[in-house]
Protein backbone atom coordinates (compact mmCIF):
# COMPACT_ATOMS: atom_id res chain seq x y z
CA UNK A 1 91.14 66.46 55.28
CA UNK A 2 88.92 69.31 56.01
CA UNK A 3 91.60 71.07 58.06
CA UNK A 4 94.32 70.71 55.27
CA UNK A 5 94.11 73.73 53.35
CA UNK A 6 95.23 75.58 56.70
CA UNK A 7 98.30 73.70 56.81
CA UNK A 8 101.42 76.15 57.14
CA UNK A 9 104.94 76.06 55.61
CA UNK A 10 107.53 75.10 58.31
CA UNK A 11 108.22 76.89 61.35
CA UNK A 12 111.63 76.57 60.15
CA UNK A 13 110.69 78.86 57.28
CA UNK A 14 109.28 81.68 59.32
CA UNK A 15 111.35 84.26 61.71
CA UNK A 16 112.19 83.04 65.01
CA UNK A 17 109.05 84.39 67.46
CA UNK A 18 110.43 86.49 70.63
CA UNK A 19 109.91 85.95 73.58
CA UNK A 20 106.78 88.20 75.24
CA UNK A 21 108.64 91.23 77.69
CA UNK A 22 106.56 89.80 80.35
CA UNK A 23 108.44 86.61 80.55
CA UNK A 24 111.01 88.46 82.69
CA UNK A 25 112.64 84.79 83.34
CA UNK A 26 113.61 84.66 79.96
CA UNK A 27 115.14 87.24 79.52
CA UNK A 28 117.72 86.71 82.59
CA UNK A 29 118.34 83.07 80.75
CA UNK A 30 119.21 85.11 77.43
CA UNK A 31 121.93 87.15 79.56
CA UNK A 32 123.61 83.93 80.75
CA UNK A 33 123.35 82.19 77.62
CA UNK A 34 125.13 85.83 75.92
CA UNK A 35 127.67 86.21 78.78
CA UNK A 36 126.49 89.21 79.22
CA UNK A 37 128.39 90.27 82.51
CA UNK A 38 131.72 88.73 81.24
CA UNK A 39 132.87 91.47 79.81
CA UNK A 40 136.14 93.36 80.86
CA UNK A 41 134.86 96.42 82.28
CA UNK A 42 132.32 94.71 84.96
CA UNK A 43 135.05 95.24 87.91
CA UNK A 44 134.82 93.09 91.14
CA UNK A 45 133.30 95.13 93.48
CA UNK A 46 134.46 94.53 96.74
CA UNK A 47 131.65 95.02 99.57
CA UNK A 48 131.11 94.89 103.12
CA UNK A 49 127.59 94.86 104.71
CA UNK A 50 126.44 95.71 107.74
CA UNK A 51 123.47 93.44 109.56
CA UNK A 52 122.47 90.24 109.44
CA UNK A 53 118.73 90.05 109.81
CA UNK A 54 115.67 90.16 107.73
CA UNK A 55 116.79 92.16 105.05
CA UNK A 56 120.29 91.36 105.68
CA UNK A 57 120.32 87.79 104.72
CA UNK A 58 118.16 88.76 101.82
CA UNK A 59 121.39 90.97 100.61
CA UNK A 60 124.21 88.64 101.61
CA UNK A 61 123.00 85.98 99.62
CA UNK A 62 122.83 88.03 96.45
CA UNK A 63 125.61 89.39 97.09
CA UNK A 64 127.74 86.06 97.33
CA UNK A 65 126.07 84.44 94.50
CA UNK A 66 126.91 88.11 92.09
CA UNK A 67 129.76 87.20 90.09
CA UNK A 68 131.07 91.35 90.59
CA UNK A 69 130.93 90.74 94.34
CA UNK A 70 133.58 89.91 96.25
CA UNK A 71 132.90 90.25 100.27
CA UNK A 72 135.41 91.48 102.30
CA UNK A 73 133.64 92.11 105.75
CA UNK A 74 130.30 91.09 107.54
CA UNK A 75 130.01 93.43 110.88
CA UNK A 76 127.32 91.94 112.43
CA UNK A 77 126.71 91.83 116.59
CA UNK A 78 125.28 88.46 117.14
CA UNK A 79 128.46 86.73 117.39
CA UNK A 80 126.99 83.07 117.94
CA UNK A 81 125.87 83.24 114.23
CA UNK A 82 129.27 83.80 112.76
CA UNK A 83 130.66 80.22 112.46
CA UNK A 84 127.09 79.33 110.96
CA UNK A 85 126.43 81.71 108.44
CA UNK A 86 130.55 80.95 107.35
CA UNK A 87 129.71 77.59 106.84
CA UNK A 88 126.18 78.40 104.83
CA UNK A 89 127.17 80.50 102.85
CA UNK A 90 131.05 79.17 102.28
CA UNK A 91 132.41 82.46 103.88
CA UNK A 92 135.65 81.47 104.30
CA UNK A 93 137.91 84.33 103.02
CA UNK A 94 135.65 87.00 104.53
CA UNK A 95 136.24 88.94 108.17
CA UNK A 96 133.52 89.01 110.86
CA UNK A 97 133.29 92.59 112.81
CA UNK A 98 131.35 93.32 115.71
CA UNK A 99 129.73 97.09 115.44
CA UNK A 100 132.71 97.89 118.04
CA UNK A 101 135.07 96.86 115.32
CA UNK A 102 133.68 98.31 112.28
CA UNK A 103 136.23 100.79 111.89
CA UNK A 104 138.59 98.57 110.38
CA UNK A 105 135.72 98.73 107.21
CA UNK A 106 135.89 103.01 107.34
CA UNK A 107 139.65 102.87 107.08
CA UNK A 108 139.93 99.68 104.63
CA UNK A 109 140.78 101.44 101.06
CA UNK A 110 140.02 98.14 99.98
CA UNK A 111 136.34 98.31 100.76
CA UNK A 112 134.50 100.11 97.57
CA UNK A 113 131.06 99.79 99.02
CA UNK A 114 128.91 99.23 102.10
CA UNK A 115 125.91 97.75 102.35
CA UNK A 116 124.04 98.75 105.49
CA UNK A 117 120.73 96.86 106.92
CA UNK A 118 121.30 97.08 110.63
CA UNK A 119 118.83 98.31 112.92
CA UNK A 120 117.36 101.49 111.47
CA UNK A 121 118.75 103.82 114.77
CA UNK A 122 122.32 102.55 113.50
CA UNK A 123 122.20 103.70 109.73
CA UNK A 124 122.98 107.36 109.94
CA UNK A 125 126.47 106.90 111.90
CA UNK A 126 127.20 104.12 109.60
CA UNK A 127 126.54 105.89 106.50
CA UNK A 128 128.41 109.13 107.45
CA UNK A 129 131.60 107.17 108.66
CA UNK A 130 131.02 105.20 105.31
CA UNK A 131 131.13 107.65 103.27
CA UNK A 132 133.79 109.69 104.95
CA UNK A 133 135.82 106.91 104.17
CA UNK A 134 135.17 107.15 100.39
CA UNK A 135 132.47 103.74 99.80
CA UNK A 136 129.74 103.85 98.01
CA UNK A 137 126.55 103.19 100.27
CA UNK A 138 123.51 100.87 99.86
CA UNK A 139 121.21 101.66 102.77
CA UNK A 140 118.21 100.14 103.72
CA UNK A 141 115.59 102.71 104.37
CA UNK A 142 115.37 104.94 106.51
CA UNK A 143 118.36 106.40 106.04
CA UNK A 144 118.25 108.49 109.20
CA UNK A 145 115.60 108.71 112.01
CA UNK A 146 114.53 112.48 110.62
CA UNK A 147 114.35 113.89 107.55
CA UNK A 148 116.82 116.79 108.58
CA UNK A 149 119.58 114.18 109.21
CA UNK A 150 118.42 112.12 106.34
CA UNK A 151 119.40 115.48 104.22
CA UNK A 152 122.91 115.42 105.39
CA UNK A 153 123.00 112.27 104.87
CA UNK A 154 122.70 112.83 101.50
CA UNK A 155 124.63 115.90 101.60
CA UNK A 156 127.78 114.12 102.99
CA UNK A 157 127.19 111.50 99.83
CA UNK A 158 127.50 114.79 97.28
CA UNK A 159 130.41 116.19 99.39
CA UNK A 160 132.48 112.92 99.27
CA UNK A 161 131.39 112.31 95.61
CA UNK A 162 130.14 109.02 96.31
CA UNK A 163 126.57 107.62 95.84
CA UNK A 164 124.38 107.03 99.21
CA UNK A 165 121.62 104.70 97.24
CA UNK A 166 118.17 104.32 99.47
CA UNK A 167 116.51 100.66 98.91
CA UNK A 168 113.24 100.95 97.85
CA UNK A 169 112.58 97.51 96.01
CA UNK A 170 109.46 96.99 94.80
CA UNK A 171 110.28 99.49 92.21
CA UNK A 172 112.27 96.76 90.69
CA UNK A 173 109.66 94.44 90.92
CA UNK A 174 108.64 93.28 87.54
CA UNK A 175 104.65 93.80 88.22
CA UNK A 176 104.91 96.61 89.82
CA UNK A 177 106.98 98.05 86.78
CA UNK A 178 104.80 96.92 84.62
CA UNK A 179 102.15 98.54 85.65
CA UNK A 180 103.62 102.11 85.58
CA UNK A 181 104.66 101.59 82.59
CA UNK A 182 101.08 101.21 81.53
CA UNK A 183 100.20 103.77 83.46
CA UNK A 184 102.27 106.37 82.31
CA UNK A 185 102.16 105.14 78.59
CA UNK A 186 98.61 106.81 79.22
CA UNK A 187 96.69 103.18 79.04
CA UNK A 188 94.02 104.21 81.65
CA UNK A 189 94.33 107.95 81.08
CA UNK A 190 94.44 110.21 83.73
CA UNK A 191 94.41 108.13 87.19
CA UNK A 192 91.18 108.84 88.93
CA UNK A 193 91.72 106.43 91.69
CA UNK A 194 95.11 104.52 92.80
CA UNK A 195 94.46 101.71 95.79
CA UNK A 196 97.69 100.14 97.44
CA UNK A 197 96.60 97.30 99.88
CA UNK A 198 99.89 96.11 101.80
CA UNK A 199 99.47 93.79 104.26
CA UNK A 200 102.42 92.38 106.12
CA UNK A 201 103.07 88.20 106.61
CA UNK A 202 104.25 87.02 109.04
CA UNK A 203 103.87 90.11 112.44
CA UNK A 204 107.27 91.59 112.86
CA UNK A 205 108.27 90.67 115.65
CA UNK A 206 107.58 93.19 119.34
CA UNK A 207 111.95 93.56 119.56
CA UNK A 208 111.98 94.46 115.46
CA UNK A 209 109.10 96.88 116.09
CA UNK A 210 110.38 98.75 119.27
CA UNK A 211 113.44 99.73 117.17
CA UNK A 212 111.44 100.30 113.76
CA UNK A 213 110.80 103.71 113.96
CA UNK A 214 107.01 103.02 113.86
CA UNK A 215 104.90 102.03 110.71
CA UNK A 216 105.05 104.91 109.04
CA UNK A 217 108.44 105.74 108.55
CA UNK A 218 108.88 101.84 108.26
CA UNK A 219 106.68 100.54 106.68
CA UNK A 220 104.23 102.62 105.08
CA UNK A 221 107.32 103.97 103.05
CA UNK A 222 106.98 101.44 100.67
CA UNK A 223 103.81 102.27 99.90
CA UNK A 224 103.88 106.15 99.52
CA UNK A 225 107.46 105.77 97.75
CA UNK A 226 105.04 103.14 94.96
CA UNK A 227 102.13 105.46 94.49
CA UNK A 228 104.16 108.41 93.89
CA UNK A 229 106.58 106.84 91.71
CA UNK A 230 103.47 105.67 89.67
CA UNK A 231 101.63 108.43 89.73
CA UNK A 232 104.55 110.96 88.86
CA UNK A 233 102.94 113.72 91.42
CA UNK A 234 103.22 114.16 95.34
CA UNK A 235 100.32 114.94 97.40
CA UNK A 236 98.50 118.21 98.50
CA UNK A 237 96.90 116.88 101.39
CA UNK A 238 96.91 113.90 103.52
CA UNK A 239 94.01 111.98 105.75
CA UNK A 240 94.97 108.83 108.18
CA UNK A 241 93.28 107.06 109.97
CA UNK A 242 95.00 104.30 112.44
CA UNK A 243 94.31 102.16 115.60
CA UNK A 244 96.34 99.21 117.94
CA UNK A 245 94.53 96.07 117.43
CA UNK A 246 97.51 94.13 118.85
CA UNK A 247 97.94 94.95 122.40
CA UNK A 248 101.54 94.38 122.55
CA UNK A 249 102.03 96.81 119.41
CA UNK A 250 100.08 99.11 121.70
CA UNK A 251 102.29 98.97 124.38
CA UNK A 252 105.15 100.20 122.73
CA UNK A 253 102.87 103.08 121.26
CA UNK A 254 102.40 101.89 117.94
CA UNK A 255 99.85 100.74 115.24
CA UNK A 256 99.40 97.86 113.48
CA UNK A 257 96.48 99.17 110.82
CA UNK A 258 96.21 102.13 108.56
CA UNK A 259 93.79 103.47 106.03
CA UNK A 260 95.25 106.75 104.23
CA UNK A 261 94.03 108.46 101.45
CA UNK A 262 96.03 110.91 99.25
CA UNK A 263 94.69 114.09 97.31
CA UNK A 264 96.84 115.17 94.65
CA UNK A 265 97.26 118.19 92.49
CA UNK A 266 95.97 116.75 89.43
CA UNK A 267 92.62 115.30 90.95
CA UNK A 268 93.45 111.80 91.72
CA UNK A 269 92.84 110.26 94.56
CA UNK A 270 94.89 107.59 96.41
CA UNK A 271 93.78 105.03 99.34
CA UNK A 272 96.35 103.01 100.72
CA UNK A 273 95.56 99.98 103.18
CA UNK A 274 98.03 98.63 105.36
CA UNK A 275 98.18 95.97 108.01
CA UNK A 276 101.40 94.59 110.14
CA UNK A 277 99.48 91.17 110.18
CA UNK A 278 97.88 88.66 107.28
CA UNK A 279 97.45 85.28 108.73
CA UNK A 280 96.98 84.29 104.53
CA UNK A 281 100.12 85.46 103.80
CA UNK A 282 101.97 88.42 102.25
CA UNK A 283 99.43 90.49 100.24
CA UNK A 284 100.51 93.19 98.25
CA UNK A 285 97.73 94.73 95.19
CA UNK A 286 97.98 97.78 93.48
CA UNK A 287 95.18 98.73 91.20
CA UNK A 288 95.48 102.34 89.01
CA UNK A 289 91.81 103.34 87.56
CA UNK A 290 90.72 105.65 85.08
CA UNK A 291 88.45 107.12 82.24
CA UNK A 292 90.24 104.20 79.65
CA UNK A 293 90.07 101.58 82.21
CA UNK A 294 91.60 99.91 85.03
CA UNK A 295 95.17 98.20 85.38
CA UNK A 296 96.43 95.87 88.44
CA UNK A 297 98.33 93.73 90.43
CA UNK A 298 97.04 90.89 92.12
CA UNK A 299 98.70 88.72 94.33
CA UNK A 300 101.67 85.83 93.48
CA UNK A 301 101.41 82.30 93.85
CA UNK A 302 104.09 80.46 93.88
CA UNK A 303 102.77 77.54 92.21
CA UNK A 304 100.02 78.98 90.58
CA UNK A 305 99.18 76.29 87.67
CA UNK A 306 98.63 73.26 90.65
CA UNK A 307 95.06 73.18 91.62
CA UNK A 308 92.98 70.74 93.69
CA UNK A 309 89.61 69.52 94.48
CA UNK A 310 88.52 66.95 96.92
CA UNK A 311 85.37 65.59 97.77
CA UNK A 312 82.42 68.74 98.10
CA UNK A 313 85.05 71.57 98.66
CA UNK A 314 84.82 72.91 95.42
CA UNK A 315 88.74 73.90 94.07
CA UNK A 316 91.77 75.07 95.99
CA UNK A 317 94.42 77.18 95.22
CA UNK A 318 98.28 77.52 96.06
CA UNK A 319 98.56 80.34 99.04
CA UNK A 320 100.29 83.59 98.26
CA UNK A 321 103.77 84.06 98.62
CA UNK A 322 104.80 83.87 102.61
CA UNK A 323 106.58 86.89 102.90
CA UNK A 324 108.41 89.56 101.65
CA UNK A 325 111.71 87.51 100.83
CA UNK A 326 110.11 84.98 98.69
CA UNK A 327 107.38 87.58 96.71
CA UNK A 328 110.04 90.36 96.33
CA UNK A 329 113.00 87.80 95.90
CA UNK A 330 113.48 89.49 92.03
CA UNK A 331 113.28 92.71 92.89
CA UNK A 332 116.22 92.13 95.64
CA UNK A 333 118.45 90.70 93.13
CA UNK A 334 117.70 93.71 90.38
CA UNK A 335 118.23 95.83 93.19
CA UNK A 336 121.80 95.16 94.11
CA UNK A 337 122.53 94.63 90.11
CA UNK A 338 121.38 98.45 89.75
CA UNK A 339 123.38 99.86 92.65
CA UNK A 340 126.64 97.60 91.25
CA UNK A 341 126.17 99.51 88.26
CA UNK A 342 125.75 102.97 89.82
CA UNK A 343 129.14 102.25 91.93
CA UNK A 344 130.80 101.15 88.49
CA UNK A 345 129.20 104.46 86.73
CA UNK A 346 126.81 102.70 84.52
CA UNK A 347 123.85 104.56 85.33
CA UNK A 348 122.64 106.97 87.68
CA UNK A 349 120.35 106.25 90.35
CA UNK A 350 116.90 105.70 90.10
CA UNK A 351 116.08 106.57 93.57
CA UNK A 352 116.86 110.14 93.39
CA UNK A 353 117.97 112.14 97.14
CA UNK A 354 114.58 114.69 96.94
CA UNK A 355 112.01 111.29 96.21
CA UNK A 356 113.53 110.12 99.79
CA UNK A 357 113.06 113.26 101.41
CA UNK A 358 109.45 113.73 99.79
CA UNK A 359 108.65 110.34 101.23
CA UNK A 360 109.66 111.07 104.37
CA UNK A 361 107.85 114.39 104.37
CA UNK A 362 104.88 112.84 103.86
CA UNK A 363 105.13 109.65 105.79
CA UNK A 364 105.65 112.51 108.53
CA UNK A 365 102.25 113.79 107.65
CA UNK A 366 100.42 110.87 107.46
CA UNK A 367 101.89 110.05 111.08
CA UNK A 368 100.45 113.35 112.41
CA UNK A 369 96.99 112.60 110.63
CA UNK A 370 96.66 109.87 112.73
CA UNK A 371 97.41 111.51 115.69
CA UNK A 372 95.29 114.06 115.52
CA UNK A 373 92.31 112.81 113.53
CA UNK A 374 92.74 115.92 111.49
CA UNK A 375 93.48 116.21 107.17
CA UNK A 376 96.90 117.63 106.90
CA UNK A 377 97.96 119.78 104.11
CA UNK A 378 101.20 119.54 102.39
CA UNK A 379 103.00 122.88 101.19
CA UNK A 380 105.84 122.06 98.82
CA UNK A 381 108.42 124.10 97.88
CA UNK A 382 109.76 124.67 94.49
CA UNK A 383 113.34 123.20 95.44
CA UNK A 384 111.32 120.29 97.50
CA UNK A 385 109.43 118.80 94.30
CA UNK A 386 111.50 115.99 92.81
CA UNK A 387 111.88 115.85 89.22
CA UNK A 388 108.79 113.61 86.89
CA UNK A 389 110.87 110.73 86.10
């Protein structure tokens, strides 16, 4: 009875409690259970992609399971998949193209948007012939193999009046969000310190890597792209250090391990730490620190909450996710949503042309670093400098 005078009224009584923003999986059950897509101006977009590899599958399944998709063309050139990935993914209405063939998707009025994640040397033709034709484009980065022809790239996307949208996404990752939100909602004040680590699971493999375009404009995009979106501010000077610990990523004169760090403008300073290979799986931190505190992003489990402990080993925990497709599996599918409702003009894109091009520029830096063992200083100009989003 000693408890009793803290007994409430009914919960039935009281306003219903929301859910917390975090629970990001709610809120995609509250936009089924509102029908919020069935309305009559979300249009069937109809798509054809280009590429069916890593990143490739990754889009084709969203895209078949997206109620405003409809797929009209795959153009892929490993022709002993095709029967296969028709019968996985119940393609049976849909045209298979080899690269040879892929006019027939330029000149098809019918096609509203491309999706491109072929090898990276392929993207610029495709994109230009794309968007001479009049689709919108979804490209996996990099657009082009140098920032000069990523430019016209972009150039031909304003000419034709169509939007050429560059996939960076861990921006839609719901952590990652999260914590530049906090970040620029001033929680830690000014950054002093930002650390990326980004370590790759499992090694690309040697054929992926001879036709990457190296680590840099590969891979360490990712990471530059998250730190400056963050941040809000592009760096004054660069400093790279990198080395071949794989001799077969050697051969093909690359590297498999980098350590940058960033000075910008303001004062802070940025580290990023990135590896092609961790044998523990896909590990991806960020970590923002300053005068108010610290905010971060530790690694995913997928099945955090199960935890064992046998005999003298003290407790065990789940592994991180595997690799990219499992821990970024969210951010794919918010992805495609956002560039369904650029093509539909619901929005404008959040991955604006002069962000790429910064990217690139200093990816470009950060490669000659390396090579020369030197700091490298960035001079922007005016027109250069992307817009604080």
């Amino acid at each position: 009875m000693a408890t009793l005078k803290f007994k409430e009224a009914s919960p039935y009584t009281k306003p219903r409690p929301q859910p917390p923003p975090e629970d990001y999986l709610y809120k995609l059950h509250e936009d089924d259970l509102a029908f919020k897509n069935n309305t009559a101006d979300n249009v069937v977009i109809n798509i054809a992609i280009f590429g069916i590899g890593r990143a490739g599958t990754i889009h084709l399944s969203n895209i078949v399971r997206n109620p405003r998709c409809k797929l009209l063309y795959i153009v892929d050139d490993i022709e002993a998949n095709w029967a296969k990935m028709k019968k996985h993914f119940s393609l049976n209405d849909v045209i298979f193209l080899s690269s040879k063939q892929s006019d027939k998707v330029f000149s098809d009025p019918k096609v509203q948007a491309v999706v491109v994640a072929s090898p990276t040397y392929t993207h610029e033709e495709i994109v230009i012939k794309s968007l001479a034709g009049k689709k919108a484009v979804f490209c996996e980065k990099p657009v082009a193999e140098t920032r000069e022809n990523t430019k016209k790239c972009f150039e031909a996307a304003k000419k034709a009046g169509k939007p050429l949208f560059t996939a960076f996404n861990r921006r839609f990752d719901p952590s990652f969000n999260a914590l530049r939100q906090r970040v620029r909602n001033g929680e830690v004040g000014h950054v002093h310190t930002m650390k990326i680590i980004s370590r790759d699971s499992p090694m690309p493999s040697i054929d992926y890597l001879r036709i990457s375009g190296g680590i840099f404009h590969d891979c360490m995009v990712h990471d530059i792209d998250m730190m400056t979106w963050v941040l809000g501010e592009y760096p004054s000077s660069v400093a790279v250090q990198a080395t071949a610990n794989v001799p077969e990523i050697k051969a093909i004169n690359d590297v498999d391990t980098v350590v940058a760090t960033m000075k910008f403008p303001s004062g802070t300073l940025g580290m990023i730490n990135l590896s092609r290979n961790a044998c523990y799986g896909y590990d991806m931190r960020l970590e923002a620190f300053g005068p108010k505190g610290m905010v971060r992003v530790e690694n995913e489990q997928p099945t955090h909450s199960v935890e064992t402990m046998y005999g003298y080993r003290g407790p065990n925990t789940p592994p991180i996710y595997y690799s990219f497709a499992s821990r970024f599996k969210l951010a794919y599918q918010y992805e495609m949503d956002h560039f369904l409702d650029i093509v539909l003009g619901k929005c404008e894109t959040n991955v604006k042309p002069k962000e790429i091009l910064a990217v690139s520029k200093i990816a470009t830096a950060c490669e000659e670093s390396s090579r020369t063992g030197k700091m490298v200083e960035l001079n922007w100009a005016n027109e250069e400098l992307p817009e604080i989003q």
